[in-house]
C-alpha atoms as a PDB file:
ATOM      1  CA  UNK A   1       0.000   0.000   0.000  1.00  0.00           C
ATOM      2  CA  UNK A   2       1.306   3.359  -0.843  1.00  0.00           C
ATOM      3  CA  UNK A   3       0.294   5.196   2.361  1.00  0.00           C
ATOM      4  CA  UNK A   4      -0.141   8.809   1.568  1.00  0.00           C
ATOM      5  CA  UNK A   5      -2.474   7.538  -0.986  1.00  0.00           C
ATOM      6  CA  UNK A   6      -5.042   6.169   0.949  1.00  0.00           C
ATOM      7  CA  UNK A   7      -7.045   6.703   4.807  1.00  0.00           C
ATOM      8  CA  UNK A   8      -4.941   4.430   7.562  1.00  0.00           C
ATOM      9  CA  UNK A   9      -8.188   3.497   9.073  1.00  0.00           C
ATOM     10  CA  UNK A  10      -9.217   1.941   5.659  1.00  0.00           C
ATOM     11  CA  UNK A  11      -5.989   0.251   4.992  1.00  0.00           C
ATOM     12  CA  UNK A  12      -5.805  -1.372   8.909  1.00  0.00           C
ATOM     13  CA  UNK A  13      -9.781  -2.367   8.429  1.00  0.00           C
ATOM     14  CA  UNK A  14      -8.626  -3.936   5.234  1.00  0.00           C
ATOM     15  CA  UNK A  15      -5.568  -5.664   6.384  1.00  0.00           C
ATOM     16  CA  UNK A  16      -7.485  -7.255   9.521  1.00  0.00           C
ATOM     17  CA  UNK A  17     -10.208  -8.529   6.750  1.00  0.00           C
ATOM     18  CA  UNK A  18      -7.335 -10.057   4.305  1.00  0.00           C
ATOM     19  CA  UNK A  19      -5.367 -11.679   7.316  1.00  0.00           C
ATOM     20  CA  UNK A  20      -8.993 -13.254   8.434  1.00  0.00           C
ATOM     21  CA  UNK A  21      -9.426 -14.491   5.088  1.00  0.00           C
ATOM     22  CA  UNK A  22      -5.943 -15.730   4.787  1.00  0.00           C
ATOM     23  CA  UNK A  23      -5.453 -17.362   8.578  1.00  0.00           C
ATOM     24  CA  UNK A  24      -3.099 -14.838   9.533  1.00  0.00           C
ATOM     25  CA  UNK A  25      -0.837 -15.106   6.296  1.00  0.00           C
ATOM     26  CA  UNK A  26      -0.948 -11.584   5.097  1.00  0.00           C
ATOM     27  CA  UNK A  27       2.039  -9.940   5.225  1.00  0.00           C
ATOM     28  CA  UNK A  28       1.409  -6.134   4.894  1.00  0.00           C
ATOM     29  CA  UNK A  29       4.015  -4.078   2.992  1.00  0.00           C
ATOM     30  CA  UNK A  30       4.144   0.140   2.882  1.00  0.00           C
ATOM     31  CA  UNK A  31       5.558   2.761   0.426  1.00  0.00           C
ATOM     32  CA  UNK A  32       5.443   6.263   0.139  1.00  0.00           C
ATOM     33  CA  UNK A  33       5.212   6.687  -3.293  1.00  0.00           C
ATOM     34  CA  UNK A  34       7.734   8.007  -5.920  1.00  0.00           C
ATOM     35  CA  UNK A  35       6.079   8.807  -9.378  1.00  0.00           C
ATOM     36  CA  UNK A  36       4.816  12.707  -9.711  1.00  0.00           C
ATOM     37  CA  UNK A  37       2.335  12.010 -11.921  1.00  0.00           C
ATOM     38  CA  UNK A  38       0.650   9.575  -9.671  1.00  0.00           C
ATOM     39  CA  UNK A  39       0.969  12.029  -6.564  1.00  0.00           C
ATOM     40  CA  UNK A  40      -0.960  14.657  -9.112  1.00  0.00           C
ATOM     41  CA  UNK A  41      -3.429  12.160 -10.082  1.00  0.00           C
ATOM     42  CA  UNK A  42      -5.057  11.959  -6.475  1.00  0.00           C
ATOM     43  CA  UNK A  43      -4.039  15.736  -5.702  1.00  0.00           C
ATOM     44  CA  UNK A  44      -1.309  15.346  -3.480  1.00  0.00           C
ATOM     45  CA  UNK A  45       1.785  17.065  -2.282  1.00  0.00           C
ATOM     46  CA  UNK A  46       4.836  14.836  -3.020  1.00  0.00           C
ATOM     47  CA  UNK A  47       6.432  17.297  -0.292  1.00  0.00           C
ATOM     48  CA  UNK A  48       4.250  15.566   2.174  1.00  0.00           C
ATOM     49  CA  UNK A  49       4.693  12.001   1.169  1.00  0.00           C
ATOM     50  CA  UNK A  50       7.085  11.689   3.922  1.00  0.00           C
ATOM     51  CA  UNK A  51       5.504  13.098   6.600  1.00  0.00           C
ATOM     52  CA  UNK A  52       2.235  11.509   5.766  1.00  0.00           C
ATOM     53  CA  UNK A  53       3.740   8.108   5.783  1.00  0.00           C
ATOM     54  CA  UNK A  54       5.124   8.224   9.457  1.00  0.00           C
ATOM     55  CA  UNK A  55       1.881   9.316  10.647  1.00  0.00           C
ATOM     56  CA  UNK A  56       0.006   6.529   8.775  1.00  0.00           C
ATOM     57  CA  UNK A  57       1.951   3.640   9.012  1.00  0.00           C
ATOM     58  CA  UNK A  58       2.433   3.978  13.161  1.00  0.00           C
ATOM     59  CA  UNK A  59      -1.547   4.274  13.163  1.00  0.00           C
ATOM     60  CA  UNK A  60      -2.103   1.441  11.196  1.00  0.00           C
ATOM     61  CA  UNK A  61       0.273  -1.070  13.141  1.00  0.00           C
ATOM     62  CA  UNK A  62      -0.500   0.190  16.613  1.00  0.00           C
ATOM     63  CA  UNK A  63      -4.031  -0.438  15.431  1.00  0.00           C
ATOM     64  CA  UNK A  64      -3.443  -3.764  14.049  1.00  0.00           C
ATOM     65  CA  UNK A  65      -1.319  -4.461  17.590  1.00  0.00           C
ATOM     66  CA  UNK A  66      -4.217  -3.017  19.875  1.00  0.00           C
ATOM     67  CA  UNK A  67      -7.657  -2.989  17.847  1.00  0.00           C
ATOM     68  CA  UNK A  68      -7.799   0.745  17.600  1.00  0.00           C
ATOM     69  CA  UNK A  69      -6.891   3.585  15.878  1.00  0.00           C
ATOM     70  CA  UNK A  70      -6.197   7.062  16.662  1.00  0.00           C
ATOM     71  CA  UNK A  71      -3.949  10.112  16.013  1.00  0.00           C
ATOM     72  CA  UNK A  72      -3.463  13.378  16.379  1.00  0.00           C
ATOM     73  CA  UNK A  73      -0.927  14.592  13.683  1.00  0.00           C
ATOM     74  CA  UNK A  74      -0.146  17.254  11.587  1.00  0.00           C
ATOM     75  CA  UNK A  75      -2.572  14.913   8.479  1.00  0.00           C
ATOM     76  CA  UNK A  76      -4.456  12.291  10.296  1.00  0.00           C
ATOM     77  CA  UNK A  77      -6.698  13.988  12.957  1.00  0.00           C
ATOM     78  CA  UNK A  78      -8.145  10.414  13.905  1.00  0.00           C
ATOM     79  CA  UNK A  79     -10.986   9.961  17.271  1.00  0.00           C
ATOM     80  CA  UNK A  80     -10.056   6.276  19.086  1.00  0.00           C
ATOM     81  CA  UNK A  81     -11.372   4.292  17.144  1.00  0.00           C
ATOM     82  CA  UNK A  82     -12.500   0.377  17.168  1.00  0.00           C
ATOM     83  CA  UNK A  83     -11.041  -1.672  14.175  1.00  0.00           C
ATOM     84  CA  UNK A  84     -13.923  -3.764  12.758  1.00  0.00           C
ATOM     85  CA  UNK A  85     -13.234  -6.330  12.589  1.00  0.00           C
ATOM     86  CA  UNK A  86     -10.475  -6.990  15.166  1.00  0.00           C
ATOM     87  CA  UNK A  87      -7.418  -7.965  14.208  1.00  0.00           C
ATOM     88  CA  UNK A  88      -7.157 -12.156  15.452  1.00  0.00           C
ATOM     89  CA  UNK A  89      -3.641 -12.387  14.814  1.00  0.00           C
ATOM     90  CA  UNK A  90      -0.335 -10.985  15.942  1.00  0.00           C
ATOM     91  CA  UNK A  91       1.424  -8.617  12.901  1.00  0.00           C
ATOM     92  CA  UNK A  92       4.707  -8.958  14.668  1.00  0.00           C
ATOM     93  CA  UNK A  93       7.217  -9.872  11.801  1.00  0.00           C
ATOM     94  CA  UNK A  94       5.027  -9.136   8.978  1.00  0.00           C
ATOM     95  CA  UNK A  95       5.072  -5.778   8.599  1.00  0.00           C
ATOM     96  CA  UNK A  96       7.783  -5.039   5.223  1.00  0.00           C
ATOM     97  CA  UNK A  97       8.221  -1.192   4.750  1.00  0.00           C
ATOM     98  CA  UNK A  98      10.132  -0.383   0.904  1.00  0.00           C
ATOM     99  CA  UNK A  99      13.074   1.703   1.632  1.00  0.00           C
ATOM    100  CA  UNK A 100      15.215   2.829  -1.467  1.00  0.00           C
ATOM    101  CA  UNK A 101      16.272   6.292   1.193  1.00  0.00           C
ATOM    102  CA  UNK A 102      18.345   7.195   3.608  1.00  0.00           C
ATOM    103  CA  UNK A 103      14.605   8.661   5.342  1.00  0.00           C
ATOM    104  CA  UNK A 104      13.054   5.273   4.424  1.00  0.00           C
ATOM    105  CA  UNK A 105      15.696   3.149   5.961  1.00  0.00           C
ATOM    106  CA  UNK A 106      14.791   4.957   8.875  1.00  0.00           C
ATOM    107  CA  UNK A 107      11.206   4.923   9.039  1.00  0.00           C
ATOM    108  CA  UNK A 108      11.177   1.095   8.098  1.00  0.00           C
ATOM    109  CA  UNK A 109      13.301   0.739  11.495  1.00  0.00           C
ATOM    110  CA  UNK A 110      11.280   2.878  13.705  1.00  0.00           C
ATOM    111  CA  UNK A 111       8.328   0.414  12.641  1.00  0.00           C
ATOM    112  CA  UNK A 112      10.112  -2.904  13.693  1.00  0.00           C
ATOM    113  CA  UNK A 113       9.918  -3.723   9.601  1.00  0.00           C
ATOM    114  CA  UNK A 114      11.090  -5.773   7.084  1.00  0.00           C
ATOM    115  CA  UNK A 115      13.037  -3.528   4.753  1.00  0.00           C
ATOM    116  CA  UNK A 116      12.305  -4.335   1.152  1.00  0.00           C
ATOM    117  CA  UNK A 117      14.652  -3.204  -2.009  1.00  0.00           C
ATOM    118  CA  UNK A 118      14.836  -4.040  -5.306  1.00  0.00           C
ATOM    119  CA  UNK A 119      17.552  -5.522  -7.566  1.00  0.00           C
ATOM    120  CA  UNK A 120      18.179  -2.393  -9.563  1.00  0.00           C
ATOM    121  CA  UNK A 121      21.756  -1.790  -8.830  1.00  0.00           C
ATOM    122  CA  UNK A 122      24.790  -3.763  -7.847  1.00  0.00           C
ATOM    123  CA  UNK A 123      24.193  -5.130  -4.034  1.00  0.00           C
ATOM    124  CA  UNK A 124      27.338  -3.952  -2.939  1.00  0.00           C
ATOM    125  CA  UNK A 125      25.454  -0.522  -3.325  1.00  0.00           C
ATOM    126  CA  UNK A 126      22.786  -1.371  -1.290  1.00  0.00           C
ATOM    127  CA  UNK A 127      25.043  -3.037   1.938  1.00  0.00           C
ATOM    128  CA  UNK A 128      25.451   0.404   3.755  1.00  0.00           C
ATOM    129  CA  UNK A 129      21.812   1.063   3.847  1.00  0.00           C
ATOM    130  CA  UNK A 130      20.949  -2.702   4.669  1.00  0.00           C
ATOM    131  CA  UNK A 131      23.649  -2.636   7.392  1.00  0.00           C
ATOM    132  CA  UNK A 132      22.206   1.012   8.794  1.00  0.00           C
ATOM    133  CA  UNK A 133      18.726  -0.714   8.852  1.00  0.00           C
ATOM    134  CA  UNK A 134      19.646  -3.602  11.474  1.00  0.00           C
ATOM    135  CA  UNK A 135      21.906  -1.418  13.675  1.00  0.00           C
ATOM    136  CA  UNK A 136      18.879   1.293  13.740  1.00  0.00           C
ATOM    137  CA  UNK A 137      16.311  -1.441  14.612  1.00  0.00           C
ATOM    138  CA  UNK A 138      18.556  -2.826  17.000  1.00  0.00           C
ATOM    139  CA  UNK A 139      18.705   0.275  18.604  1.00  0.00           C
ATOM    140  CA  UNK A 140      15.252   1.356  18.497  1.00  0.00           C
ATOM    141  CA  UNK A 141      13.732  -2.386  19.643  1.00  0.00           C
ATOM    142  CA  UNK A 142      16.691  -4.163  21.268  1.00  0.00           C
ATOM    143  CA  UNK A 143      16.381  -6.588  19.020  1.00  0.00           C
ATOM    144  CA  UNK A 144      18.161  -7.966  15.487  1.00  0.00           C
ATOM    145  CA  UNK A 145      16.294  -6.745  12.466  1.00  0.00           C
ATOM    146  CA  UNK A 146      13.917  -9.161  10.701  1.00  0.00           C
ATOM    147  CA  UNK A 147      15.432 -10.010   7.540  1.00  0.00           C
ATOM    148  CA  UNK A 148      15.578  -7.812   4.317  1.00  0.00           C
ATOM    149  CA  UNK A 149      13.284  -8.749   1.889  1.00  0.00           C
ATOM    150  CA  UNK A 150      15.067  -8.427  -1.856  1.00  0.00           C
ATOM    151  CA  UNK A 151      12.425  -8.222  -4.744  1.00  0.00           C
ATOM    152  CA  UNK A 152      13.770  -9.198  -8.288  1.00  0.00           C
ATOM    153  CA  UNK A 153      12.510  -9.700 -11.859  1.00  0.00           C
ATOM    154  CA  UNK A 154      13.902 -13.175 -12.970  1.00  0.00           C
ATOM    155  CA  UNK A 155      14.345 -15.130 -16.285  1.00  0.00           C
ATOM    156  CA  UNK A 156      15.302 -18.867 -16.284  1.00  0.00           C
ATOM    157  CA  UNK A 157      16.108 -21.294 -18.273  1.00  0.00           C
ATOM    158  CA  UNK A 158      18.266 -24.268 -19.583  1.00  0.00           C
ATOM    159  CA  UNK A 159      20.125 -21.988 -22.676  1.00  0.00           C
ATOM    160  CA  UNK A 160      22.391 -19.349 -20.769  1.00  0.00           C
ATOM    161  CA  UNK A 161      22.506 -17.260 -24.353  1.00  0.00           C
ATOM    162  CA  UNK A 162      19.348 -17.406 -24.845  1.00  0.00           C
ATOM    163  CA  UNK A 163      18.500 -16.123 -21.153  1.00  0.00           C
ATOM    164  CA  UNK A 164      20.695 -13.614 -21.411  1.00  0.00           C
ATOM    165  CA  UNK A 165      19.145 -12.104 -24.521  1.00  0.00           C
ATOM    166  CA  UNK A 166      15.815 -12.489 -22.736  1.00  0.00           C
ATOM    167  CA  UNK A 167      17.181 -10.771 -19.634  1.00  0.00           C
ATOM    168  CA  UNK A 168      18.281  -7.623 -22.001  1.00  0.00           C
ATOM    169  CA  UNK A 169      15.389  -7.106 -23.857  1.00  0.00           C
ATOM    170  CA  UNK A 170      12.447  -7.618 -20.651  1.00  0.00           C
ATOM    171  CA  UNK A 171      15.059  -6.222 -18.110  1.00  0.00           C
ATOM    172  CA  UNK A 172      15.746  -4.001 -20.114  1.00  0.00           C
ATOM    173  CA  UNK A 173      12.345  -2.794 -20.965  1.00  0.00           C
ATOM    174  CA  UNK A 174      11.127  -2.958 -17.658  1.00  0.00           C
ATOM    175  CA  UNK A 175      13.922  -0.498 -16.754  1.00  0.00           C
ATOM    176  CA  UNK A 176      12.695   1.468 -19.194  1.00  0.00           C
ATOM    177  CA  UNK A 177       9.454   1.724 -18.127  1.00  0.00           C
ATOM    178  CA  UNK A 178      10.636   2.601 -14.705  1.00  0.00           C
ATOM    179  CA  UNK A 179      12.898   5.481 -16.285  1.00  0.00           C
ATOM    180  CA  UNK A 180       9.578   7.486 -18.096  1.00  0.00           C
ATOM    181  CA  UNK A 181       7.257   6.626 -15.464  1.00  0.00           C
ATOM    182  CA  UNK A 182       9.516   7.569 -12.235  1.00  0.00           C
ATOM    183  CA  UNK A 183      10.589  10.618 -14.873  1.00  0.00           C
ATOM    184  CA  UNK A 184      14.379   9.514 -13.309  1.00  0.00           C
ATOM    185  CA  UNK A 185      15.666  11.886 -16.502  1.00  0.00           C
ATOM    186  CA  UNK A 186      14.369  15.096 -14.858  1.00  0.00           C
ATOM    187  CA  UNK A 187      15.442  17.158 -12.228  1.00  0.00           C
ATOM    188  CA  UNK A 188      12.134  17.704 -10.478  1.00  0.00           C
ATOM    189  CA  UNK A 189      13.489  15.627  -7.304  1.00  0.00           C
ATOM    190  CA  UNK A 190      16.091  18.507  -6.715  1.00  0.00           C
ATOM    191  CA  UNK A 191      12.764  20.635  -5.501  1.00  0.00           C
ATOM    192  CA  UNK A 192      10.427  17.767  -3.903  1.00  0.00           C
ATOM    193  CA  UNK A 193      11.272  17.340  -0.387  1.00  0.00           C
ATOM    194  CA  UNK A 194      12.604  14.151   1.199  1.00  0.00           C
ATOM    195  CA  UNK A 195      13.482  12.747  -2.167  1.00  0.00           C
ATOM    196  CA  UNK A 196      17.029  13.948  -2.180  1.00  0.00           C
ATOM    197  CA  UNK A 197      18.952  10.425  -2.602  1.00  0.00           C
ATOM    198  CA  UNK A 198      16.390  10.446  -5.773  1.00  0.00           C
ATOM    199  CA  UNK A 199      18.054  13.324  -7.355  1.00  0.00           C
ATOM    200  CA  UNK A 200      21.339  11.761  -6.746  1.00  0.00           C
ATOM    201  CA  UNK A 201      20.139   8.891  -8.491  1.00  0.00           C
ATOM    202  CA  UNK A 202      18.681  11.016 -10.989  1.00  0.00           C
ATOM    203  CA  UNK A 203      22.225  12.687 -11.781  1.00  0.00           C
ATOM    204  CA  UNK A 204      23.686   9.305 -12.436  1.00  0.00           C
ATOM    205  CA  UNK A 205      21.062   8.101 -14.428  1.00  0.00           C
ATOM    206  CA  UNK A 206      21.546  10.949 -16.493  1.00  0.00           C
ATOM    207  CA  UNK A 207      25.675  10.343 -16.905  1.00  0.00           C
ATOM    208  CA  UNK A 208      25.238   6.777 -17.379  1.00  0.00           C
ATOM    209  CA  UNK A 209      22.122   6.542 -19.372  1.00  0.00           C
ATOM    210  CA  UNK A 210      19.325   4.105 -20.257  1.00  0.00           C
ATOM    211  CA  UNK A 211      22.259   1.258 -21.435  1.00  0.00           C
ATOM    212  CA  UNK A 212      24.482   2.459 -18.071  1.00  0.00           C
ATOM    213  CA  UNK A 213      21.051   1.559 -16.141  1.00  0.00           C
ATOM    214  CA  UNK A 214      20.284  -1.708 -17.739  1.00  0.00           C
ATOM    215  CA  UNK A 215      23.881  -2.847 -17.019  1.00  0.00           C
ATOM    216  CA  UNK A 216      23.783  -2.287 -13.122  1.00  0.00           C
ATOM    217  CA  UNK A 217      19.935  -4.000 -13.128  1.00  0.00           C
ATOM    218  CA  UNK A 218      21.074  -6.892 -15.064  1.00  0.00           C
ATOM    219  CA  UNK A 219      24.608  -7.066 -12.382  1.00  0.00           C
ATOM    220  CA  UNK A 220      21.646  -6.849  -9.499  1.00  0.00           C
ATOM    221  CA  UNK A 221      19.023  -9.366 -10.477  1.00  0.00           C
ATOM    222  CA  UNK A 222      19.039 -12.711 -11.460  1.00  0.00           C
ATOM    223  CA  UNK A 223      19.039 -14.572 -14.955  1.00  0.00           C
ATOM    224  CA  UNK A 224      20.202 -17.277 -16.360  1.00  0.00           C
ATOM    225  CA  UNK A 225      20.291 -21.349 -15.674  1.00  0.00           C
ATOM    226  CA  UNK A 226      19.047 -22.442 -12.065  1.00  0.00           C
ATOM    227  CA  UNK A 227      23.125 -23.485 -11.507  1.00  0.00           C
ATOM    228  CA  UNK A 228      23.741 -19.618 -12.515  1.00  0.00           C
ATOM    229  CA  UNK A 229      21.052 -18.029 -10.374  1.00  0.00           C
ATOM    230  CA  UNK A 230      21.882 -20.188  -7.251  1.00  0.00           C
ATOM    231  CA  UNK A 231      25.983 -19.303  -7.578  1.00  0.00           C
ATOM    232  CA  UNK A 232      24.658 -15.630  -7.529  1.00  0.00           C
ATOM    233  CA  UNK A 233      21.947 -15.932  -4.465  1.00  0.00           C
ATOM    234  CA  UNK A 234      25.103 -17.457  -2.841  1.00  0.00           C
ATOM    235  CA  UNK A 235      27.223 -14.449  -3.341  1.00  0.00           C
ATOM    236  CA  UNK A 236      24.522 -12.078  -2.376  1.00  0.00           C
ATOM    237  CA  UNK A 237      24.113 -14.041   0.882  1.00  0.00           C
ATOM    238  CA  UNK A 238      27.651 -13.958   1.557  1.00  0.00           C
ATOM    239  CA  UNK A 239      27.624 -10.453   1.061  1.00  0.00           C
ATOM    240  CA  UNK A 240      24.446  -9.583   2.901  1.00  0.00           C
ATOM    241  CA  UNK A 241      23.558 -12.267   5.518  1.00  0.00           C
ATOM    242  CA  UNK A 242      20.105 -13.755   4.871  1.00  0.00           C
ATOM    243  CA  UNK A 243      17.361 -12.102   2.870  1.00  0.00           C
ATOM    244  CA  UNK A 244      13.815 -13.021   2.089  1.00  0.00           C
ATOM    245  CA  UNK A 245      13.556 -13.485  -1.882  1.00  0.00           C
ATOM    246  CA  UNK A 246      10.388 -12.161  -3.554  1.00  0.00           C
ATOM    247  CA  UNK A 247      10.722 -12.604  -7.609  1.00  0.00           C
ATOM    248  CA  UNK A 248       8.164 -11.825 -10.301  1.00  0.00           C
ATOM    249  CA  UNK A 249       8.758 -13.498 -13.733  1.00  0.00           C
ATOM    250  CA  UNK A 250       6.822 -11.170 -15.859  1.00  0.00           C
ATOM    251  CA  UNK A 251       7.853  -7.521 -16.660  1.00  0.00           C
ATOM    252  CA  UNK A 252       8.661  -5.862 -19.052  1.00  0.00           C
ATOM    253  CA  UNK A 253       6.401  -7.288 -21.161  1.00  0.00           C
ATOM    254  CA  UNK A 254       7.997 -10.730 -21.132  1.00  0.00           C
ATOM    255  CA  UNK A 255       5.684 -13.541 -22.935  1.00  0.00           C
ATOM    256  CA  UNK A 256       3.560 -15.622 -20.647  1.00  0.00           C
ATOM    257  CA  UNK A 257       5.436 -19.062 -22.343  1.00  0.00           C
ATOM    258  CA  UNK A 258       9.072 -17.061 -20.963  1.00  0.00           C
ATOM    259  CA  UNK A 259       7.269 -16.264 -17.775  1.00  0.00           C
ATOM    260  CA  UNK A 260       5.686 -19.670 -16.935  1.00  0.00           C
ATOM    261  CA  UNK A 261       8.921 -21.559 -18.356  1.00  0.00           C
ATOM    262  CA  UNK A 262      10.950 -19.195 -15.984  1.00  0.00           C
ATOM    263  CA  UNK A 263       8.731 -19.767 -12.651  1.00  0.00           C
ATOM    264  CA  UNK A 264       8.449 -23.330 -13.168  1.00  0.00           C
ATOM    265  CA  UNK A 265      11.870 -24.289 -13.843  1.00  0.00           C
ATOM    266  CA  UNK A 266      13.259 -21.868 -10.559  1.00  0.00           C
ATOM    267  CA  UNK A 267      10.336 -23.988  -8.620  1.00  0.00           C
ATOM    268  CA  UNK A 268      11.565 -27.078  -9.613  1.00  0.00           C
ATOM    269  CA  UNK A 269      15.557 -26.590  -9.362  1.00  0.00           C
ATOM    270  CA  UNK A 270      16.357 -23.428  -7.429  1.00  0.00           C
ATOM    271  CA  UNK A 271      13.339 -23.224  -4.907  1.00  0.00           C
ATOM    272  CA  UNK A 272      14.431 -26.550  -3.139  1.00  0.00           C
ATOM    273  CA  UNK A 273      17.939 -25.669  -2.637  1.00  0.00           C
ATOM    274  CA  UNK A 274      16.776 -21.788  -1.261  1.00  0.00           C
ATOM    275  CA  UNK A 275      14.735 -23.453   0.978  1.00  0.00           C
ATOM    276  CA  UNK A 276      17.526 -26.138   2.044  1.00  0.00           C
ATOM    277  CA  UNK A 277      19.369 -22.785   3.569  1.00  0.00           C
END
C-alpha cells in the first residue's frame, strides 16, 4: 500500500479482513510513493509524502497491535477508534516497509519492519543502507532486524545465451518503463522534499544513461540457468547475511510461455535448494 495515498483506518480495516481471510498469512508491505504524476493524479503534495507516511503507518500497526486507531498529527486527525473487525492475529514480523532512502531506511526501522529493495543496482550498493537498517532497529527495539526482503525480476532457463538475450530485452524494458514513469531523466526531485537520494540517483542516471542503467539491473538481479542463479543468491548471501527473496517473472512485457517456463523451472531446481538454507 502506498500510504499517503489512501485513509490508515481503511488500509488497517482492510488488512485485519485479508489476514482473516488468509489465517493470519498476510504480510502487509508500505511505500510512500515516488512517481509525480501519480501524486498529481489523487491531488497530493509529493512534499508531504514523507511526513504523511510516518503518521500513517504507526496508526495502522499500533491499530493492528491493539484494535484501535487514533492520532493526532499534523494529516491524520483520527478519534479512538474500534477496528472492525479486530485484528485475530499478531502482525509482529510481517510488517515489510520499501526503503530505497536514507529517510526510508529509517522509518522502516522505527516500525520494527522488514526492509524491502529491489535488484536495480549492484548489491554492494545497497550493503550500507541494509547494514544502517539492522543497527537502527537494534537500537530502536533491542532486538536484530527481521530479515531484508530483496524483490527481483527473474528469467530462467536451460540456454544461458538465450537467457541472457531475454534478460536484455524484458530487463531491459522494464527499466525502461521505470525510467519514463519515475521521470528519473528530470530534475524535479532537486525541488520535492525528502526525495534527495532520488536526485542523486537522478544525476547518475543521467551520466550513465538508459544502457548504463540496464547494465547495473542486469549485475543486481538474477538470470540465467538455475546453476547460474543459485551461484549468484550465494554471493549475495555472503555479502548480505540472509534475505527473504520475492521474484516476479513477468515484466517488461515478457511472454507468458518465458514467464511460466521461468517460474516453473526456478520452482523445480532453485526453490528446493533456497529453501535447504
Amino acid at each position: 500500500m502506498i500510504l499517503p495515498w489512501h485513509n490508515p483506518l481503511r488500509v488497517a480495516e482492510n488488512a485485519a479482513v485479508l489476514d482473516m481471510l488468509s489465517n493470519g498469512r498476510l504480510r502487509l508491505g508500505f511505500g510512500r510513493g515516488l512517481a509525480r504524476r501519480e501524486f498529481e493524479t489523487f491531488q497530493l503534495s509529493m512534499d508531504e509524502s514523507r511526513g504523511r507516511f510516518d503518521e500513517s503507518a504507526t496508526m495502522i500497526v499500533e491499530a493492528l497491535k491493539t484494535g484501535f486507531m487514533e492520532g493526532d498529527g499534523t494529516y491524520y486527525k483520527q478519534p479512538r477508534t474500534e477496528i472492525r473487525p479486530r485484528p485475530q492475529h499478531s502482525f509482529d514480523g510481517r510488517i515489510y516497509a520499501v526503503a530505497s532512502s536514507e529517510e526510508s531506511v529509517v522509518s522502516a526501522a522505527k516500525l520494527g519492519a522488514h526492509i524491502v529493495m529491489f535488484a536495480d543496482r549492484p548489491w554492494e550498493l545497497r550493503l550500507p543502507a541494509i547494514e544502517r537498517g539492522r543497527e537502527l532497529h537494534r537500537e530502536f527495539h533491542g532486538t536484530e532486524a527481521p530479515h531484508v526482503m530483496l524483490t527481483e525480476f527473474m528469467v530462467c532457463g536451460t540456454d544461458l545465451e538465450q537467457c541472457e538475450a531475454e534478460a536484455r530485452q524484458y530487463q531491459g524494458k522494464f527499466v525502461e518503463s521505470n525510467f519514463y514513469h519515475y521521470e528519473f531523466l528530470g530534475d524535479h526531485f532537486k525541488n520535492v522534499k525528502g526525495y534527495d537520494s532520488y536526485q542523486q540517483k537522478a544525476e547518475i542516471a543521467r551520466v550513465s544513461g538508459i544502457e548504463g542503467a540496464i547494465e547495473g539491473f542486469m549485475k543486481a538481479a538474477s538470470w540465467g540457468t538455475p546453476d547460474k542463479i543459485l551461484r549468484g543468491l550465494e554471493e549475495r548471501r555472503a555479502l548480505l547475511g540472509s534475505f527473504e527473496l520475492n521474484v516476479s517473472f513477468r515484466f517488461g512485457g515478457t511472454p507468458f510461455d518465458i514467464a511460466e517456463r521461468s517460474l516453473k523451472l526456478f520452482a523445480k531446481e532453485v526453490l528446493p535448494v533456497l529453501k535447504s538454507w
